[in-house]
Protein backbone atom coordinates (compact mmCIF):
# COMPACT_ATOMS: atom_id res chain seq x y z
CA UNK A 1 -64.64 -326.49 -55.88
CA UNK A 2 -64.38 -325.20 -52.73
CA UNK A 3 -67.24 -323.62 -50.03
CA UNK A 4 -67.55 -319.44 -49.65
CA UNK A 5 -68.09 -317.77 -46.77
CA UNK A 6 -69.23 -314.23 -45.93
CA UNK A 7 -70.55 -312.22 -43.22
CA UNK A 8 -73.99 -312.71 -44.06
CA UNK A 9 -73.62 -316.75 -42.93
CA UNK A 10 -72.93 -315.31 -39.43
CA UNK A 11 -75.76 -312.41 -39.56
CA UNK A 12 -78.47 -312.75 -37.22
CA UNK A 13 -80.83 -310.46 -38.69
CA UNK A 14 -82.83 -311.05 -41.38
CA UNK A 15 -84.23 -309.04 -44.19
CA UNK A 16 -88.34 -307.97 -44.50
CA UNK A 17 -88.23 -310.40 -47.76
CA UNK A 18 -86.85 -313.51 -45.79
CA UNK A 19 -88.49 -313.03 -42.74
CA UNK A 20 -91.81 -313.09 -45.03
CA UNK A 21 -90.41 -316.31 -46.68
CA UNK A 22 -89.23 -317.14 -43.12
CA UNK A 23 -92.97 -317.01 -41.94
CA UNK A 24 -94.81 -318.60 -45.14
CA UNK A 25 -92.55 -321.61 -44.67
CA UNK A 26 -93.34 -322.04 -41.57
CA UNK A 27 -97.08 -321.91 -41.60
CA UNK A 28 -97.01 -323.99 -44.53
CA UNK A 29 -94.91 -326.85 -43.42
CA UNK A 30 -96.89 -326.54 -39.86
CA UNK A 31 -100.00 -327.09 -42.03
CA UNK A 32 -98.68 -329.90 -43.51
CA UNK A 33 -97.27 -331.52 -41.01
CA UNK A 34 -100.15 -331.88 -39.06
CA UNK A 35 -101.96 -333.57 -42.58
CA UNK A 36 -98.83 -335.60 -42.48
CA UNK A 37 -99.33 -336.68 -38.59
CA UNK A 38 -102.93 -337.20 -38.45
CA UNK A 39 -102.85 -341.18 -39.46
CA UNK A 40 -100.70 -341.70 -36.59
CA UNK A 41 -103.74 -341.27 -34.53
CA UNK A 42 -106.73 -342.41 -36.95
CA UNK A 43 -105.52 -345.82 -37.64
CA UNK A 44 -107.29 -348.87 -36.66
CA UNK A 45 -105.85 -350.57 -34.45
CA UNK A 46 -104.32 -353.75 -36.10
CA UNK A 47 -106.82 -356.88 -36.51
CA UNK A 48 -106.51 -359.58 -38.99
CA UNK A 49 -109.81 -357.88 -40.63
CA UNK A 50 -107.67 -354.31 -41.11
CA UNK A 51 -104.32 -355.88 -43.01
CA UNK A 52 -104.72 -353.87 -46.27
CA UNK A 53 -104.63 -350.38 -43.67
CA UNK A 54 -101.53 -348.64 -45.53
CA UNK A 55 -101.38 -346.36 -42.80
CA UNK A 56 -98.52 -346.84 -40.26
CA UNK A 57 -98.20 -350.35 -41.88
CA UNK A 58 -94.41 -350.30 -42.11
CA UNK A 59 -94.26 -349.47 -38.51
CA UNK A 60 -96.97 -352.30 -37.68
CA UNK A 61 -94.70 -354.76 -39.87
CA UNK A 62 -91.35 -353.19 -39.52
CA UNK A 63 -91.17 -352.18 -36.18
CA UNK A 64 -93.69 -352.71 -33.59
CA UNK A 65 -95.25 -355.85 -33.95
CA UNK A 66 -91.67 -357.57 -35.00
CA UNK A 67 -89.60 -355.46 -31.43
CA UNK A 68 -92.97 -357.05 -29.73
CA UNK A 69 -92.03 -360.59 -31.21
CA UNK A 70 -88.77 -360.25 -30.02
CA UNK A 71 -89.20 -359.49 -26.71
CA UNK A 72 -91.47 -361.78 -26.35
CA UNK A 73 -88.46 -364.25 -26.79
CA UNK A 74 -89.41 -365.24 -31.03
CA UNK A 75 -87.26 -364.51 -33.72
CA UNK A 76 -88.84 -361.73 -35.72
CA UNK A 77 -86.61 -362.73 -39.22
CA UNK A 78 -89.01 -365.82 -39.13
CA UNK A 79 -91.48 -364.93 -41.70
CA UNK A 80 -93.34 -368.28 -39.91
CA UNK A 81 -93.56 -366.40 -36.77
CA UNK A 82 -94.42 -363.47 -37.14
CA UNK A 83 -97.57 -364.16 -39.72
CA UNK A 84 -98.76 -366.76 -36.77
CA UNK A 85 -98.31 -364.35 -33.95
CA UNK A 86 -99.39 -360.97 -35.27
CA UNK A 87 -101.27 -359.32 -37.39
CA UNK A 88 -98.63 -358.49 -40.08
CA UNK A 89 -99.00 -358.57 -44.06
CA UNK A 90 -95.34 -357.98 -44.60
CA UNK A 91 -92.51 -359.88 -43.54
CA UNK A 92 -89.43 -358.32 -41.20
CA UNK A 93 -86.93 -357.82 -43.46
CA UNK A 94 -83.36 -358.21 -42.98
CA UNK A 95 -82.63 -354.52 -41.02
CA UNK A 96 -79.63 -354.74 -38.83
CA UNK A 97 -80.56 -356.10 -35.28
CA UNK A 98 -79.30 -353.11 -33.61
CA UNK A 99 -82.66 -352.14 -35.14
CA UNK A 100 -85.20 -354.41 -32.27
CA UNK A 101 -83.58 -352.47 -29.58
CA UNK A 102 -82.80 -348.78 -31.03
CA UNK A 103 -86.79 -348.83 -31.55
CA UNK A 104 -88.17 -350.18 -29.10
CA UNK A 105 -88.90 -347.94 -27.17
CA UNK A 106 -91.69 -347.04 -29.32
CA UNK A 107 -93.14 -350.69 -29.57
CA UNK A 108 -93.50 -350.60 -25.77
CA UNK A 109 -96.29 -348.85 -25.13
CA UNK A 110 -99.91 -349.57 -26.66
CA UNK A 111 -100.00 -349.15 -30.69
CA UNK A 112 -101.59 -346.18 -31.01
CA UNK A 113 -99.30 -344.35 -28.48
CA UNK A 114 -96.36 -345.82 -29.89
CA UNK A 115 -97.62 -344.78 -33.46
CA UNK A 116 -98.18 -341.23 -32.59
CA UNK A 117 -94.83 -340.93 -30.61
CA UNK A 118 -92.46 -342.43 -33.51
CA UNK A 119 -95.13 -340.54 -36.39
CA UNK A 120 -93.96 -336.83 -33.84
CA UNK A 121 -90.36 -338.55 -34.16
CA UNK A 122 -89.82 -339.03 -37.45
CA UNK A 123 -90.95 -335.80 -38.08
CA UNK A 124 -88.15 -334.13 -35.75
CA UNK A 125 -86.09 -336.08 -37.96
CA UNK A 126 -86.77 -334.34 -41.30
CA UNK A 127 -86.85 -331.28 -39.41
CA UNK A 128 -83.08 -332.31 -38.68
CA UNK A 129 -82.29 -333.65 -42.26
CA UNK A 130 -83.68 -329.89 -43.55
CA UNK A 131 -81.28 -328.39 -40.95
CA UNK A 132 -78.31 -331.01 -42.48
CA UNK A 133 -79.51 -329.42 -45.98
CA UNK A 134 -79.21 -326.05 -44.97
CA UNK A 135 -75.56 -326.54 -43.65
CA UNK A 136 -74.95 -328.53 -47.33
CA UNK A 137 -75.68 -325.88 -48.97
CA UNK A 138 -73.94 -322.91 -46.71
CA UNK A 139 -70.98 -324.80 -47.42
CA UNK A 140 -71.16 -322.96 -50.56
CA UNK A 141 -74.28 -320.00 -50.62
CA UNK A 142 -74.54 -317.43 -48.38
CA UNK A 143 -78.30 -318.42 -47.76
CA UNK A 144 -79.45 -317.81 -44.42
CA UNK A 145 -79.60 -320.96 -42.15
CA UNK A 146 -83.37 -320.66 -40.21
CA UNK A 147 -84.44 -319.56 -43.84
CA UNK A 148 -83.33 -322.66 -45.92
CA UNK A 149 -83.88 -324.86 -42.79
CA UNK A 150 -88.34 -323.88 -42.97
CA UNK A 151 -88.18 -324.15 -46.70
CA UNK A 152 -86.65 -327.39 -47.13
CA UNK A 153 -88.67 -328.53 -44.13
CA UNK A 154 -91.83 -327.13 -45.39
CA UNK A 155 -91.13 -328.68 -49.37
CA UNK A 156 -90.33 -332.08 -47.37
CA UNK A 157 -93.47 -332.33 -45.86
CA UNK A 158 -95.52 -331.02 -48.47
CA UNK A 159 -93.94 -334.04 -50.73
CA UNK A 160 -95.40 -337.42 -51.56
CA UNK A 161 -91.47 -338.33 -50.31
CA UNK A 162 -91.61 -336.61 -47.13
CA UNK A 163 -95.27 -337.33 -46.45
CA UNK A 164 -94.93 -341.32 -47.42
CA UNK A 165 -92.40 -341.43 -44.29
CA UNK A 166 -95.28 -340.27 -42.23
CA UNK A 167 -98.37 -341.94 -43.37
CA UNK A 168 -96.67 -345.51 -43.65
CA UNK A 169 -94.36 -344.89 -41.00
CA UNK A 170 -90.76 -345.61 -42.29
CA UNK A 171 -87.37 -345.36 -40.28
CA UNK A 172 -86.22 -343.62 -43.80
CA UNK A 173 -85.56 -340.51 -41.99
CA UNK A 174 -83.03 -341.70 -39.86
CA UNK A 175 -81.10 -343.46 -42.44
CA UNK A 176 -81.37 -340.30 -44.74
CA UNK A 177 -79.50 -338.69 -41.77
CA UNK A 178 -77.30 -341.10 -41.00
CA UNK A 179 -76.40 -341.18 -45.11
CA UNK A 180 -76.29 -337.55 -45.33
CA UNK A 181 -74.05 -337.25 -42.28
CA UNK A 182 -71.96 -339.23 -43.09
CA UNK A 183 -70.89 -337.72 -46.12
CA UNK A 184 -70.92 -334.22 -45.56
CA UNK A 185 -69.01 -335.18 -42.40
CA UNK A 186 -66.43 -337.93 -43.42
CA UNK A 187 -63.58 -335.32 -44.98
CA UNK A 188 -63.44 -333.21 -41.45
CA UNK A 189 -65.42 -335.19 -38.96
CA UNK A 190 -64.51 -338.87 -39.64
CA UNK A 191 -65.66 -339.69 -35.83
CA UNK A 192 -69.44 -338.87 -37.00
CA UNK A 193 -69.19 -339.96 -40.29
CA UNK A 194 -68.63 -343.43 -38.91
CA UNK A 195 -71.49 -342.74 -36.44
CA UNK A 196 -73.96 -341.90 -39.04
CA UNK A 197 -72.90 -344.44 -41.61
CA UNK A 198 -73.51 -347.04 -38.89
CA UNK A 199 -77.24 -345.43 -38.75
CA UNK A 200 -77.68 -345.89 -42.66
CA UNK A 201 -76.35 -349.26 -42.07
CA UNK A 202 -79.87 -350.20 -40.40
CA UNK A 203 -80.59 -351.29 -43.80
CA UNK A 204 -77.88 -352.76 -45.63
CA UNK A 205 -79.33 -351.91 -48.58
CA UNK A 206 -78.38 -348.31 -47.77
CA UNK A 207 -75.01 -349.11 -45.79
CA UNK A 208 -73.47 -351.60 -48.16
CA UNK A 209 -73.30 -349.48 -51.13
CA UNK A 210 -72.67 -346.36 -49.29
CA UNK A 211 -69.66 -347.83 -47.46
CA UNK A 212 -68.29 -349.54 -50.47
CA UNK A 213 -68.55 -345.83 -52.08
CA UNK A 214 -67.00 -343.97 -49.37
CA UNK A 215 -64.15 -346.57 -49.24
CA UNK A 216 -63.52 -345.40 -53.50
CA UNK A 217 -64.48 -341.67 -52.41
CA UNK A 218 -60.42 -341.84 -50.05
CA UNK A 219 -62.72 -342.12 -46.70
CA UNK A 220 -61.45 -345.63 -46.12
CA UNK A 221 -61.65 -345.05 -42.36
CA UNK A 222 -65.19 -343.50 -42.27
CA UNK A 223 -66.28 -346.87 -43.90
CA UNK A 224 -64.42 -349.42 -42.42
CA UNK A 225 -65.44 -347.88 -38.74
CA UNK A 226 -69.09 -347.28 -39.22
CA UNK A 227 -69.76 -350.69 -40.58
CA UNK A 228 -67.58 -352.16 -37.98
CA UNK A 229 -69.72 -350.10 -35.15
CA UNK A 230 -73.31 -351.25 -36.88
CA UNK A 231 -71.96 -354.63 -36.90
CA UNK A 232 -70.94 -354.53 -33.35
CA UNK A 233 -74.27 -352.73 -32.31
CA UNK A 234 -76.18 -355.82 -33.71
CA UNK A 235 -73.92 -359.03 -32.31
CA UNK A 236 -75.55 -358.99 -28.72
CA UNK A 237 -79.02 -359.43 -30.44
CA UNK A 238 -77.52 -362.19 -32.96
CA UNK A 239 -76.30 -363.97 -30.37
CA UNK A 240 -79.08 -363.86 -28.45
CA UNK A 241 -81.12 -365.11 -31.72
CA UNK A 242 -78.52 -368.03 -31.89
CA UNK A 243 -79.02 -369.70 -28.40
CA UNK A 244 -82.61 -369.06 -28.69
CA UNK A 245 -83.04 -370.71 -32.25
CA UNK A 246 -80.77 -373.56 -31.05
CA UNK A 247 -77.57 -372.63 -32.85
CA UNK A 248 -76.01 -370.85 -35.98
CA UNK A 249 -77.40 -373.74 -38.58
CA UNK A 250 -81.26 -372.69 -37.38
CA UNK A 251 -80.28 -368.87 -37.39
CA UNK A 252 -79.24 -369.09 -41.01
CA UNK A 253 -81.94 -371.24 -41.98
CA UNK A 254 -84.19 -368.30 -40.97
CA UNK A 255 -82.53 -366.03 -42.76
CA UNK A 256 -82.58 -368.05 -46.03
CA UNK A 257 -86.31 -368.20 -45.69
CA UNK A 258 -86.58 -364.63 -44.62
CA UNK A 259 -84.80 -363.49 -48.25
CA UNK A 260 -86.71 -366.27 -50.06
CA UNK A 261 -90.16 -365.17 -48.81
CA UNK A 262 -88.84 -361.56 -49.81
CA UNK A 263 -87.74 -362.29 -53.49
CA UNK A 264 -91.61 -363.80 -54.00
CA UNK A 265 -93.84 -360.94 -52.91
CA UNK A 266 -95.30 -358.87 -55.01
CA UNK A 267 -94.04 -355.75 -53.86
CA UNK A 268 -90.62 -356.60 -53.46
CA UNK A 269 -89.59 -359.74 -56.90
CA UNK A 270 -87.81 -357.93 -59.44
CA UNK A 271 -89.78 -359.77 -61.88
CA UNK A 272 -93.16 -357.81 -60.04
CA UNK A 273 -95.24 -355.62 -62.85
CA UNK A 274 -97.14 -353.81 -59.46
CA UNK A 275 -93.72 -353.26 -57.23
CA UNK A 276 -92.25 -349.75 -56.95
CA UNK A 277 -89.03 -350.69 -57.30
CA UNK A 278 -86.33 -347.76 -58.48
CA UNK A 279 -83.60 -349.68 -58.76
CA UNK A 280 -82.02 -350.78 -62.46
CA UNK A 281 -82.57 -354.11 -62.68
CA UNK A 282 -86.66 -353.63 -61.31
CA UNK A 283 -87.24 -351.14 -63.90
CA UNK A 284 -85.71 -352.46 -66.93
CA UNK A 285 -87.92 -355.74 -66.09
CA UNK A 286 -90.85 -353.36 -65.95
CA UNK A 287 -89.99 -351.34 -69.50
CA UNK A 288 -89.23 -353.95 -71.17
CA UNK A 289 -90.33 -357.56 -69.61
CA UNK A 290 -86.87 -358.90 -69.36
CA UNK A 291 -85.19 -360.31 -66.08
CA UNK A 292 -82.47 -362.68 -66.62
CA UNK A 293 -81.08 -364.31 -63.83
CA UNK A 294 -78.25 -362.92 -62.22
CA UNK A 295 -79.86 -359.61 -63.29
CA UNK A 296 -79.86 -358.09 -59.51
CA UNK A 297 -75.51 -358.84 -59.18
CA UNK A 298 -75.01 -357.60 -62.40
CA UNK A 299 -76.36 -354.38 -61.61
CA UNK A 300 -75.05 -354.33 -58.06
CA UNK A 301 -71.35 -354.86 -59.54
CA UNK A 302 -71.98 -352.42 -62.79
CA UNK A 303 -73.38 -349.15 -60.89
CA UNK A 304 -71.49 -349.18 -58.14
CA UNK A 305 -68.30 -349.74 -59.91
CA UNK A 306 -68.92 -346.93 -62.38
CA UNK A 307 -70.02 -344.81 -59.70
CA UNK A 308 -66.82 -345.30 -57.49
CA UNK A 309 -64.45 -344.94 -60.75
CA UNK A 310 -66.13 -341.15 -61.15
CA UNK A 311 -66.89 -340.02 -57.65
CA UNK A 312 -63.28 -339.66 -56.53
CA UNK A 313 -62.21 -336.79 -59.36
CA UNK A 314 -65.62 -335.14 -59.61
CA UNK A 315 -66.25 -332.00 -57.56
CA UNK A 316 -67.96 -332.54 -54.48
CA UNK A 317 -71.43 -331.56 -54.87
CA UNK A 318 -71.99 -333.54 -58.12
CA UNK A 319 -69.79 -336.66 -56.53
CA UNK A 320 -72.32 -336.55 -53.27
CA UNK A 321 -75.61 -336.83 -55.71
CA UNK A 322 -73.74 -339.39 -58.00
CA UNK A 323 -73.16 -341.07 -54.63
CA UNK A 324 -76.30 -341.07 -53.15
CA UNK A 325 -78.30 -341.99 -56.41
CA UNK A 326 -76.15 -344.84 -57.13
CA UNK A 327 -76.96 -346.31 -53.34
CA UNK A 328 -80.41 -346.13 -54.72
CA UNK A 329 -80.29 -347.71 -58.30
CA UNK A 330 -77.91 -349.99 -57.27
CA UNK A 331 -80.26 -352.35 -55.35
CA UNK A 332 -83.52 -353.01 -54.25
CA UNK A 333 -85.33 -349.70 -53.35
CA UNK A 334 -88.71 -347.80 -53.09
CA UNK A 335 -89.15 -344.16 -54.34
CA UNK A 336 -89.44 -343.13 -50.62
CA UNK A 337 -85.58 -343.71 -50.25
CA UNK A 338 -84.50 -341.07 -52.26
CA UNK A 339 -85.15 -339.26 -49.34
CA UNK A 340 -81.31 -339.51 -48.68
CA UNK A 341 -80.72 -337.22 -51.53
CA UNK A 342 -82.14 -334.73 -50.80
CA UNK A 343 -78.55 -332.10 -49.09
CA UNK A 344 -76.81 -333.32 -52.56
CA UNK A 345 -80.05 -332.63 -54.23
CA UNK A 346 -80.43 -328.80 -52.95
CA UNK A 347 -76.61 -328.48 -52.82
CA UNK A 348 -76.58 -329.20 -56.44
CA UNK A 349 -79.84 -326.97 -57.53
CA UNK A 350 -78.69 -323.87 -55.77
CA UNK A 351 -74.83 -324.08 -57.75
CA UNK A 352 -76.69 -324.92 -60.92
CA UNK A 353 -77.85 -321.00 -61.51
CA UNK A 354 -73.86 -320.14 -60.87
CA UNK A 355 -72.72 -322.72 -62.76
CA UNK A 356 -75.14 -323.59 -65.94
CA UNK A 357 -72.45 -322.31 -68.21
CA UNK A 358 -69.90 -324.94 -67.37
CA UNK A 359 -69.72 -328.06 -68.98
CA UNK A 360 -71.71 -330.61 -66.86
CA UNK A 361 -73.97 -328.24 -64.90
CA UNK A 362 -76.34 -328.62 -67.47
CA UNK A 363 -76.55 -332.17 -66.86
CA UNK A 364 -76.58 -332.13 -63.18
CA UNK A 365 -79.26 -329.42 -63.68
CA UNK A 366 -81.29 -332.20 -65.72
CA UNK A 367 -80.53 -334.73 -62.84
CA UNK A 368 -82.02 -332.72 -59.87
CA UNK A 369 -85.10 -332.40 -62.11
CA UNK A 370 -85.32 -336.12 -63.20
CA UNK A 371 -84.93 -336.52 -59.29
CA UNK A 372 -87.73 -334.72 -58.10
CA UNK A 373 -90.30 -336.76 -59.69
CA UNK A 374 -90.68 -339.06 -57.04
CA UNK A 375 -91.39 -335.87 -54.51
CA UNK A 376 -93.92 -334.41 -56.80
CA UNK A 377 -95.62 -337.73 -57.47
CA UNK A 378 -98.34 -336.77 -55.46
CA UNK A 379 -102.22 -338.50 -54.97
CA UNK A 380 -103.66 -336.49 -58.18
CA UNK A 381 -100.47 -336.68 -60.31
CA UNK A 382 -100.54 -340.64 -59.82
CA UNK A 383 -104.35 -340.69 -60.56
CA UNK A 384 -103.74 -338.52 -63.49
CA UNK A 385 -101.11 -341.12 -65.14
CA UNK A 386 -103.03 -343.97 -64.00
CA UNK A 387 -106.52 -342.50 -66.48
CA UNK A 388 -103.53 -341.49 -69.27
CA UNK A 389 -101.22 -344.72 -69.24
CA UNK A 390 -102.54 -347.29 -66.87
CA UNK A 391 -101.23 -348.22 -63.44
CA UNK A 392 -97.79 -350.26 -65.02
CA UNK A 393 -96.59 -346.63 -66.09
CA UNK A 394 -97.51 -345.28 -62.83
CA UNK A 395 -95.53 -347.60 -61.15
CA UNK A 396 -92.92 -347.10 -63.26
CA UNK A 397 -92.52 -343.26 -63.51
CA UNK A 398 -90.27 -342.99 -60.05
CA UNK A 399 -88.23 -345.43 -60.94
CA UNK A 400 -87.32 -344.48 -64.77
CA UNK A 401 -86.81 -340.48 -63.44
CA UNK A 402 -84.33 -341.93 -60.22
CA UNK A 403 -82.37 -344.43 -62.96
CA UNK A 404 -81.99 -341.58 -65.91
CA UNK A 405 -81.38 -338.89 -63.11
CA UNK A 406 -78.09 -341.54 -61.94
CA UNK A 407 -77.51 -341.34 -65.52
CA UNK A 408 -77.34 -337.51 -65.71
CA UNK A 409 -75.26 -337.52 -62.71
CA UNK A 410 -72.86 -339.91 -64.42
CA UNK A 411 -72.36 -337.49 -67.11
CA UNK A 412 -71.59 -334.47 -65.05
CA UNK A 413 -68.94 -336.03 -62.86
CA UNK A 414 -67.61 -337.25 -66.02
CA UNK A 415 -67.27 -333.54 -67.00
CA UNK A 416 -67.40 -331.13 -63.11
CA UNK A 417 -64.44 -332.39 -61.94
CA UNK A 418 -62.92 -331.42 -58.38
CA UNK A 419 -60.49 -328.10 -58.54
């Protein structure tokens, strides 16, 4: 398949009809992005008495309080540490280093400043993944850039998806563009590509399966450079965490107990009946109470190997959203991470109308659908499934739509292959 162009990508004016859509987006996402903002600046400040406060408490857990640990010459993988020295009711996962000192800026001035100034940043950062969309889908649509840009802007922060980024205060947004980057960039740009892979990297939950992908996609060099850049962004902090732990045998003790504490909560154990999990093996436990061991490699192994044997024949579009939904089944993951699907997503929904009469559009049409469950799972539709089928299925939902829309997108690059 390959991208059209016409004059009307290069037109500066628009027409009465889009400048009206032009304008309705706009005061829309405005609207909503100030909703979205305000528990940057309403939090309580972080006390031992406030450690249920879900707002901001991924960037309490996840960024501020563990950059703060580190500076203050701790190790911030030490689950030990950090629940003695702050008020945290998470762990610090196992992001990339790199992580403690591309942030920190933000964890350096007092909490509430820092959680309003990374709250304003993140949102930049959809702004610039709806910008990223637009170009996706220009590659093939004449649609008018500023146009597509305020929609997709506006539906982002109008989302549970979108808004979740905001009112717990993930670094999703930046990995969404660093995983969309790099693979609308790594057939023409493979200097950026490697660049933004190295950004999804930041968690390896993202940059592992997306560079193993990219390596089957034929963008061997994309994925061998942008994990060798993430790595080499993170040693200088490693080694300092070495000689301050007292050697490598400490530093890996820490991380065992970092990914055993991790496997035991009840928001992140695969065998959890409350977690959100969306990938496979989390969901099949919770349809069907079943979790052998070994479950999690299985998976791991069985996606992403069916995944890279399709991705490489299948025409683009449908091999991005195979590629991007398999990152997210693949492993552990919340519904908030399909935020990296969302270029393939709109790329794929604005063919489908062209397309629907070809075999496989149909069930990449389905898949886009299945997909945006977890962006329409708002306050009042999860109330409304918890009073019909009980807080298990609502749980649940995100995760069954994300694994049967990889399913649907399995089928279609089975059948949309590449011209």
């Amino acid at each position: 398949m390959t991208s059209t162009q016409s004059p009307a990508l290069t037109h500066r004016g628009l027409s009465p009809k889009q400048r009206l859509v032009l304008l309705f987006a706009t005061v829309a996402g405005a609207v909503s992005a100030w909703h979205a903002l305000a528990p940057s600046w309403q939090v309580p400040l972080p006390t031992p008495a406030v450690l249920g406060e879900e707002r901001l408490q991924d960037f309490r857990d996840a960024l501020y309080f563990p950059i703060r640990e580190f500076l203050a010459g701790g190790n911030p993988y030490d689950p030990a540490a950090m629940f003695a020295h702050w008020p945290v009711r998470q762990d610090f996962n196992l992001y990339q280093p790199y992580h403690l000192l591309l942030h920190a800026p933000f964890a350096l001035p007092g909490y509430r400043a820092g959680a309003v100034a990374f709250s304003v940043f993140s949102l930049l950062l959809l702004v610039a993944l709806a910008a990223l969309t637009a170009r996706a889908v220009r590659r093939y649509l004449p649609v008018p850039f500023v146009v597509t840009t305020a929609v997709v802007a506006a539906l982002l922060v109008t989302s549970q998806v979108g808004k979740a980024q905001l009112y717990v205060g993930q670094i999703n947004p930046l990995i969404a563009l660093g995983a969309a980057g790099a693979l609308l960039a790594a057939r023409d740009r493979p200097g950026w590509a490697s660049v933004a892979l190295a950004l999804a990297w930041l968690k390896p939950q993202y940059g592992f399966p997306l560079a193993v992908l990219l390596f089957a996609r034929g963008s061997r060099r994309v994925a061998l450079a942008g994990t060798a850049l993430a790595a080499a962004a993170s040693l200088p902090v490693v080694v300092l965490l070495v000689v301050r732990g007292g050697g490598v045998g400490p530093f890996l003790d820490v991380v065992v107990a970092n990914l055993t504490h991790a496997r035991g909560t009840d928001y992140g154990a695969v065998d959890s009946v409350t977690a959100q999990r969306i990938d496979v093996a989390a969901v099949l436990f919770r349809l069907t109470g079943w979790a052998p061991s070994g479950v999690e490699l299985v998976v791991l192994a069985g996606v992403l190997v069916t995944s890279a044997l399709l991705i490489r024949a299948a025409a683009e579009p449908v091999a991005e959203l195979l590629t991007v939904l398999a990152v997210v089944v693949c492993v552990v993951h919340q519904p908030g991470d399909v935020l990296i699907a969302v270029p393939a997503m709109a790329t794929v929904a604005a063919l489908w109308w062209r397309h629907r009469g070809e075999p496989g559009w149909s069930a990449a049409g389905l898949a886009v659908l299945a997909l945006a469950v977890p962006f329409a799972h708002l306050y009042t539709v999860d109330s409304a499934v918890v009073s019909l089928f009980g807080a298990r299925a609502a749980v649940t939902v995100d995760g069954a739509a994300v694994v049967v829309a990889w399913g649907l997108a399995v089928v279609a690059a089975r059948r949309v292959r590449a011209a």
